[in-house]
PDB file of N, CA and C in Angstrom:
ATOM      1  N   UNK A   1      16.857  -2.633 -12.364  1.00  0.00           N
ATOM      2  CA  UNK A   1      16.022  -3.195 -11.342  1.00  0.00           C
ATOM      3  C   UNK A   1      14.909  -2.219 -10.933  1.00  0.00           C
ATOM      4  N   UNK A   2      15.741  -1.126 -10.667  1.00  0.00           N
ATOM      5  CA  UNK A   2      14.249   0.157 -10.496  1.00  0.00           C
ATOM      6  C   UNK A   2      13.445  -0.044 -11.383  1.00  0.00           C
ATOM      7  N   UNK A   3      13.735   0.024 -12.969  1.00  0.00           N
ATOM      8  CA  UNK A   3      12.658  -0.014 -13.674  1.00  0.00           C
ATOM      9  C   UNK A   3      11.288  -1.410 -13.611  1.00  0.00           C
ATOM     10  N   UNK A   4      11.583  -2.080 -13.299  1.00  0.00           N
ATOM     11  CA  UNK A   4      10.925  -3.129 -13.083  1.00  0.00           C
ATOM     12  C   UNK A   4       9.960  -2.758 -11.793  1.00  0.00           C
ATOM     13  N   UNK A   5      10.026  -2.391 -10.417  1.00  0.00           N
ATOM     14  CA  UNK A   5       9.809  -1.786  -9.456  1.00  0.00           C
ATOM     15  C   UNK A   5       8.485  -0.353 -10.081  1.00  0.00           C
ATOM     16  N   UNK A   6       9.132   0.127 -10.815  1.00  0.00           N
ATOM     17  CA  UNK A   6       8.367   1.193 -11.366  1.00  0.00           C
ATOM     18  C   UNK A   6       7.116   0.659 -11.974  1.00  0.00           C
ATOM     19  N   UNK A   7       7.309  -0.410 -12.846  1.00  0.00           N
ATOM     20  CA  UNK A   7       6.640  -0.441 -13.665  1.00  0.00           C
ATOM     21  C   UNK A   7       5.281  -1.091 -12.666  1.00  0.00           C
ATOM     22  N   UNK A   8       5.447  -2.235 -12.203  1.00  0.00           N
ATOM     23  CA  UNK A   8       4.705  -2.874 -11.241  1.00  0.00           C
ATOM     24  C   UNK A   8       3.974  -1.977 -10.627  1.00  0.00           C
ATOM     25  N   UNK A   9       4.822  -0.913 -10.214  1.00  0.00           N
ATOM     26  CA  UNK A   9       3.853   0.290  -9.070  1.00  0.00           C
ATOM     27  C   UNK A   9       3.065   1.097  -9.838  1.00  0.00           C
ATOM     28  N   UNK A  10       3.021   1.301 -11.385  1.00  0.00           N
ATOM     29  CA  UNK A  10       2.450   2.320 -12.009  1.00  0.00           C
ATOM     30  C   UNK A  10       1.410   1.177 -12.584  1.00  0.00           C
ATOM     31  N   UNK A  11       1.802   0.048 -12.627  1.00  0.00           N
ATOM     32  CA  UNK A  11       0.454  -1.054 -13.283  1.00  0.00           C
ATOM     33  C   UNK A  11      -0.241  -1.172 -12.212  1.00  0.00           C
ATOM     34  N   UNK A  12      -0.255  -1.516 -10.362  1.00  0.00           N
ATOM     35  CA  UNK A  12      -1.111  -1.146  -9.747  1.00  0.00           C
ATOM     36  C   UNK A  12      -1.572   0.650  -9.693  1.00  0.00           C
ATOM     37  N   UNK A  13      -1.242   1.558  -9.820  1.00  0.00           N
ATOM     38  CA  UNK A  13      -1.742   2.697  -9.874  1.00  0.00           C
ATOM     39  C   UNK A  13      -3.033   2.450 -10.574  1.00  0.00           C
ATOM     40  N   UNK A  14      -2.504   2.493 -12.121  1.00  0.00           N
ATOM     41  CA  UNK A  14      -3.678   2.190 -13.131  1.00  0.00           C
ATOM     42  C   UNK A  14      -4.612   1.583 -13.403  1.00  0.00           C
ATOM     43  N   UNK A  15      -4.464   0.590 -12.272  1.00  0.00           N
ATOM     44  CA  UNK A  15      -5.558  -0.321 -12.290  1.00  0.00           C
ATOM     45  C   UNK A  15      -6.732   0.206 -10.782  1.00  0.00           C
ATOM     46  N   UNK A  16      -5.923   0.995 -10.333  1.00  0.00           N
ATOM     47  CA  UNK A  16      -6.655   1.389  -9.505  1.00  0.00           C
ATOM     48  C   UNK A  16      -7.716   2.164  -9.795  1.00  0.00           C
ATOM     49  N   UNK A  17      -7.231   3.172 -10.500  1.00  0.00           N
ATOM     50  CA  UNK A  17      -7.742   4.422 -11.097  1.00  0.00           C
ATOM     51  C   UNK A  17      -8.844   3.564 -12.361  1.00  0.00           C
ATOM     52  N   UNK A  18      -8.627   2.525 -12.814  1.00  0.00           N
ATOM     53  CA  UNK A  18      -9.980   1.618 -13.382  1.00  0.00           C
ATOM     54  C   UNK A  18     -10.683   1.457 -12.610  1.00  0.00           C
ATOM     55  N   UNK A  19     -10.667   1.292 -10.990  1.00  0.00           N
ATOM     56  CA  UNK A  19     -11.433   0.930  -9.986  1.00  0.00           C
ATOM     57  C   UNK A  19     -12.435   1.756 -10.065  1.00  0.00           C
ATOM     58  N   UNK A  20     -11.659   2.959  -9.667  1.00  0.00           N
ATOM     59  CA  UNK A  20     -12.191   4.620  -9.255  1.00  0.00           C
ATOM     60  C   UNK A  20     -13.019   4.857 -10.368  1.00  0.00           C
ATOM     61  N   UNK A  21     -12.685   4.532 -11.953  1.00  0.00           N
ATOM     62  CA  UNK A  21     -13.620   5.302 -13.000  1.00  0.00           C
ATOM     63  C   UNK A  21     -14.669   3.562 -13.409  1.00  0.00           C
ATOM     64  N   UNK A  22     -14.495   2.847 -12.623  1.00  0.00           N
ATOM     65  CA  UNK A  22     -15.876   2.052 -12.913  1.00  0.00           C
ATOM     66  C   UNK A  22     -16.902   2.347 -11.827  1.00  0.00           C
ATOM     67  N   UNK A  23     -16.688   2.784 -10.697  1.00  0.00           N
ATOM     68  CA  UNK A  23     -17.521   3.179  -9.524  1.00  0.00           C
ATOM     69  C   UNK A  23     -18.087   4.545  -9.668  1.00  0.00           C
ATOM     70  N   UNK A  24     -17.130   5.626 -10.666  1.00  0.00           N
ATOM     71  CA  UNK A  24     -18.110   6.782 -10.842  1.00  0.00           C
ATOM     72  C   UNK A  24     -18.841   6.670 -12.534  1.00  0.00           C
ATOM     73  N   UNK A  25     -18.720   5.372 -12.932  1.00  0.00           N
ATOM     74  CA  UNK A  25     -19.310   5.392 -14.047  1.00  0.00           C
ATOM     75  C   UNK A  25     -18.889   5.614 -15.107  1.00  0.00           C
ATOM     76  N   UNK A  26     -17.966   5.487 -15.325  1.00  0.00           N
ATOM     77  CA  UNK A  26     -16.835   6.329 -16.599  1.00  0.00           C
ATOM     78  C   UNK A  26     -16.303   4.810 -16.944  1.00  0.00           C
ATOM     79  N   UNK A  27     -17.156   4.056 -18.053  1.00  0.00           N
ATOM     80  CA  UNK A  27     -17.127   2.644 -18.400  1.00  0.00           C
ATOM     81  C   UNK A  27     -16.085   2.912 -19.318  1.00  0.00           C
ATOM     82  N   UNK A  28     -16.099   4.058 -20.623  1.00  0.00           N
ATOM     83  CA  UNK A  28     -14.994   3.839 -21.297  1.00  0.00           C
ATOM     84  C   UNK A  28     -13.974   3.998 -20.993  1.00  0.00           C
ATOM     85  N   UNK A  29     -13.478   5.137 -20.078  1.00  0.00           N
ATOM     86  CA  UNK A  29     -12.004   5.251 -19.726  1.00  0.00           C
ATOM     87  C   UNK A  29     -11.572   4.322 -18.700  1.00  0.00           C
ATOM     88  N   UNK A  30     -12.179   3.717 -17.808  1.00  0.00           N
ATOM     89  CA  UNK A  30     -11.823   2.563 -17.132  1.00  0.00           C
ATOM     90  C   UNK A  30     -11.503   1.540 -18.157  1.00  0.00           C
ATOM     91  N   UNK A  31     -12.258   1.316 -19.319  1.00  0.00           N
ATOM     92  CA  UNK A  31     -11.376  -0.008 -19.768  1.00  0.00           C
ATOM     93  C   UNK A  31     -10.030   0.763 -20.267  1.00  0.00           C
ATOM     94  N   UNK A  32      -9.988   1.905 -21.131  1.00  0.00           N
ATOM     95  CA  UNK A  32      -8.250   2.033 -21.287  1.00  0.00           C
ATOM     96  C   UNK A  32      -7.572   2.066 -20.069  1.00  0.00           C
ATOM     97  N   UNK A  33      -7.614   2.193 -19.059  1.00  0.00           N
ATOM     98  CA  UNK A  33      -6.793   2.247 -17.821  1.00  0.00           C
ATOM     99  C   UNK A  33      -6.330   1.089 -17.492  1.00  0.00           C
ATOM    100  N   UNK A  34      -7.776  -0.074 -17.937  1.00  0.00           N
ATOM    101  CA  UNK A  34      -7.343  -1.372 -17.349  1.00  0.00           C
ATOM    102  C   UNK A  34      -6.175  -2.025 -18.487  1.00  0.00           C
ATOM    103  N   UNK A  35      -6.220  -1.337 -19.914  1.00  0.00           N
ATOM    104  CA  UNK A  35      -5.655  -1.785 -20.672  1.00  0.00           C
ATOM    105  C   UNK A  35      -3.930  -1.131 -20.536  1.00  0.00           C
ATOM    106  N   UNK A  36      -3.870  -0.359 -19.962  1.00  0.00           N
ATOM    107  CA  UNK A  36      -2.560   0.551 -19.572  1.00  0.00           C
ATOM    108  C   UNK A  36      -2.068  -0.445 -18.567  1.00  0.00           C
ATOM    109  N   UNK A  37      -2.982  -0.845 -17.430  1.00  0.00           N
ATOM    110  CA  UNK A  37      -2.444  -1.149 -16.312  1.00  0.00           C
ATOM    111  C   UNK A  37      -1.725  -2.118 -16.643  1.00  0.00           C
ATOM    112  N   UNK A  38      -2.670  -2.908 -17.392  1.00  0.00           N
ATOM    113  CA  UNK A  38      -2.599  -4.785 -17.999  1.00  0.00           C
ATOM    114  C   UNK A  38      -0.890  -4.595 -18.657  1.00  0.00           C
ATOM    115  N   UNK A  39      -0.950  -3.408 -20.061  1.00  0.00           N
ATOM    116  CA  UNK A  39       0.514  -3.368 -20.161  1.00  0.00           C
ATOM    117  C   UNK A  39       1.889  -3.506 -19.335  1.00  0.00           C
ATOM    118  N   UNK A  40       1.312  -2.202 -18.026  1.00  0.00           N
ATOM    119  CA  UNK A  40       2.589  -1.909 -17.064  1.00  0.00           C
ATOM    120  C   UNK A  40       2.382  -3.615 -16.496  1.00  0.00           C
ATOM    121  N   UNK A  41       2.027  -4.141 -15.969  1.00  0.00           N
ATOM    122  CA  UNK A  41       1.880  -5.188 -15.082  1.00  0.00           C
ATOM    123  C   UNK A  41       2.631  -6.024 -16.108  1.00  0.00           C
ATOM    124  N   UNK A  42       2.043  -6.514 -17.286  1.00  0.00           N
ATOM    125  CA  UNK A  42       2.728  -7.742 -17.952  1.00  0.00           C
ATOM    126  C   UNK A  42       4.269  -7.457 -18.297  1.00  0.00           C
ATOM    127  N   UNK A  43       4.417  -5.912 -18.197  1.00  0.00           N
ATOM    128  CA  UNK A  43       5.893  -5.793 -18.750  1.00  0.00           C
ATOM    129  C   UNK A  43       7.093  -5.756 -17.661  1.00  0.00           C
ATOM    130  N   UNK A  44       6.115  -5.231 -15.850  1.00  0.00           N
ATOM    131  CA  UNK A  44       7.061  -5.603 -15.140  1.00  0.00           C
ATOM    132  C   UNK A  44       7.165  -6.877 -14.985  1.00  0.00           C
ATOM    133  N   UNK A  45       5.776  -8.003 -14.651  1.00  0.00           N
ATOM    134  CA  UNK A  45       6.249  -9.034 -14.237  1.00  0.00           C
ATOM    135  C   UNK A  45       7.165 -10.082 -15.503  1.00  0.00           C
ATOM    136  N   UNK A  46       7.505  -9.243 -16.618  1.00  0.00           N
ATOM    137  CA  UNK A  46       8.529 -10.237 -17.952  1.00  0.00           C
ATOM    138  C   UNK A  46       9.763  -9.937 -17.431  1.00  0.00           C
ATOM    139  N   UNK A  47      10.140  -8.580 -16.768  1.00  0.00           N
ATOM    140  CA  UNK A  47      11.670  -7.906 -16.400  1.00  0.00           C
ATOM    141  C   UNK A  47      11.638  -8.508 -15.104  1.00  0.00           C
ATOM    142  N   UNK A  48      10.593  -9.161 -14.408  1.00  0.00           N
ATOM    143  CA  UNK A  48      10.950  -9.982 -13.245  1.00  0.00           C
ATOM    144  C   UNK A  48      11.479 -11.062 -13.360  1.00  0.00           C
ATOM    145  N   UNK A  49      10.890 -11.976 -14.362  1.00  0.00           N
ATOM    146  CA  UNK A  49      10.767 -13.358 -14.653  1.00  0.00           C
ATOM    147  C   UNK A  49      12.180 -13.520 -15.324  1.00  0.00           C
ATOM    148  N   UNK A  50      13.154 -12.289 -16.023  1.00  0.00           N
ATOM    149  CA  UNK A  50      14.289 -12.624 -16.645  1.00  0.00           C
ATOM    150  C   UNK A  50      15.042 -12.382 -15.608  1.00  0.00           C
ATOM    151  N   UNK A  51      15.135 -11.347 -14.363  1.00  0.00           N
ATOM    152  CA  UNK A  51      16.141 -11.061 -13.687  1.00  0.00           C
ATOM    153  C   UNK A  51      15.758 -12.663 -12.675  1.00  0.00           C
ATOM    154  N   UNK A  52      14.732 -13.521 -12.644  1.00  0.00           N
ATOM    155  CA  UNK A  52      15.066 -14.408 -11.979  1.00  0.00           C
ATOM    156  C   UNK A  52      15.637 -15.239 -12.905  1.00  0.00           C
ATOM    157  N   UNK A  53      15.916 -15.724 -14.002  1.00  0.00           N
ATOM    158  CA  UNK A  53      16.213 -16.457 -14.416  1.00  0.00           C
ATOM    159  C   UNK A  53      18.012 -16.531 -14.261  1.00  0.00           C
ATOM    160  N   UNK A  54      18.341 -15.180 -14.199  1.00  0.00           N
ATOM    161  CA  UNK A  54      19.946 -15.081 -14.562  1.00  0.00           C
ATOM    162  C   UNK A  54      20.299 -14.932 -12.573  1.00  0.00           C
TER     163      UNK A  54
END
C-alpha cells in the first residue's frame, strides 16, 4: 500500500519540477520530467485501481 502512496507522491514531485524547468526555460529536461512523472502517476494510479478492485 505504501508503495502506491509513494509512487503518486513522487509522480506529483516530478511533475512539479516540469513546472519549475518550463518557467526557467529548460524545454528539454522538463519534457523528461513530465515523462518520469507521467510514468510514476500511471503506475500508482494501476496499484490503485487493483487494490480497489479486490
Amino acid at each position: 500500500m505504501y508503495r502506491m502512496y509513494l509512487r503518486l507522491v513522487l509522480g506529483l514531485i516530478w511533475m512539479g519540477v516540469a513546472i519549475i524547468g518550463l518557467v526557467s526555460g529548460n524545454m528539454g529536461m522538463a519534457g523528461l520530467f513530465v515523462v518520469v512523472g507521467i510514468a510514476y502517476l500511471s503506475s500508482g494510479v494501476s496499484m490503485w485501481k487493483k487494490t480497489k478492485e479486490n
